[in-house]
Protein backbone atom coordinates (compact mmCIF):
# COMPACT_ATOMS: atom_id res chain seq x y z
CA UNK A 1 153.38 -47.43 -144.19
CA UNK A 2 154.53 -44.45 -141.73
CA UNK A 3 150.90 -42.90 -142.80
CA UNK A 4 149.28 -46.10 -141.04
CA UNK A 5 151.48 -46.54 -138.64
CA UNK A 6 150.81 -42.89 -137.28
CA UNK A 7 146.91 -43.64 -138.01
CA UNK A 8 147.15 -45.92 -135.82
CA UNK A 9 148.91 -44.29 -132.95
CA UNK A 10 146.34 -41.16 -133.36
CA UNK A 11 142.88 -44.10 -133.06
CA UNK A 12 145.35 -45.65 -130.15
CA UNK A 13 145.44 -42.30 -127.98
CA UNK A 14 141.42 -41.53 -129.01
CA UNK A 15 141.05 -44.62 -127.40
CA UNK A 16 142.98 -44.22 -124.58
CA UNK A 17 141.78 -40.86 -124.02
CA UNK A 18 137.94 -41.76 -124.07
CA UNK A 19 138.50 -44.85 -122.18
CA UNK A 20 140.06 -42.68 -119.47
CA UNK A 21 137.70 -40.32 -119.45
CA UNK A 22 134.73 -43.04 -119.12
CA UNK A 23 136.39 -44.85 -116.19
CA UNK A 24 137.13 -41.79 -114.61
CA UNK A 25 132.98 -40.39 -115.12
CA UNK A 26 131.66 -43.84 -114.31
CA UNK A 27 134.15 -43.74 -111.09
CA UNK A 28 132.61 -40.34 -109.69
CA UNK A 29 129.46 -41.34 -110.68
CA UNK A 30 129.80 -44.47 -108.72
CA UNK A 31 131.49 -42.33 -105.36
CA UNK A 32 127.93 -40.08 -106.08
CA UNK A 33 125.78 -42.87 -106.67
CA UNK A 34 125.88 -44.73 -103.36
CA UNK A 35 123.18 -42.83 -101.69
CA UNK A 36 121.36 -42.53 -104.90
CA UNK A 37 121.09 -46.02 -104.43
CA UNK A 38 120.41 -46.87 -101.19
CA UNK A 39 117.36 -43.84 -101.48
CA UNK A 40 115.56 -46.44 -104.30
CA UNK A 41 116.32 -49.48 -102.17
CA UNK A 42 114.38 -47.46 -99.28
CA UNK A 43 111.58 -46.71 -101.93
């Protein structure tokens, strides 16, 4: 039971960790993608 219990916390942190790590890349690609953006919507 302790074995799952710590299986768990280890998939819990992956999780957080990645999840952090995506917001965090999507949010600098979103602050560098605004005049990405508006150069397509001129094209």
């Amino acid at each position: 039971m302790s074995f799952h219990s710590q299986l768990l916390l280890s998939a819990n942190l992956w999780l957080g960790a990645s999840l952090l790590v995506f917001v965090a890349f999507r949010f600098a690609r979103l602050r560098e993608g605004r005049g990405f953006r508006r150069r397509n919507d001129e094209r």
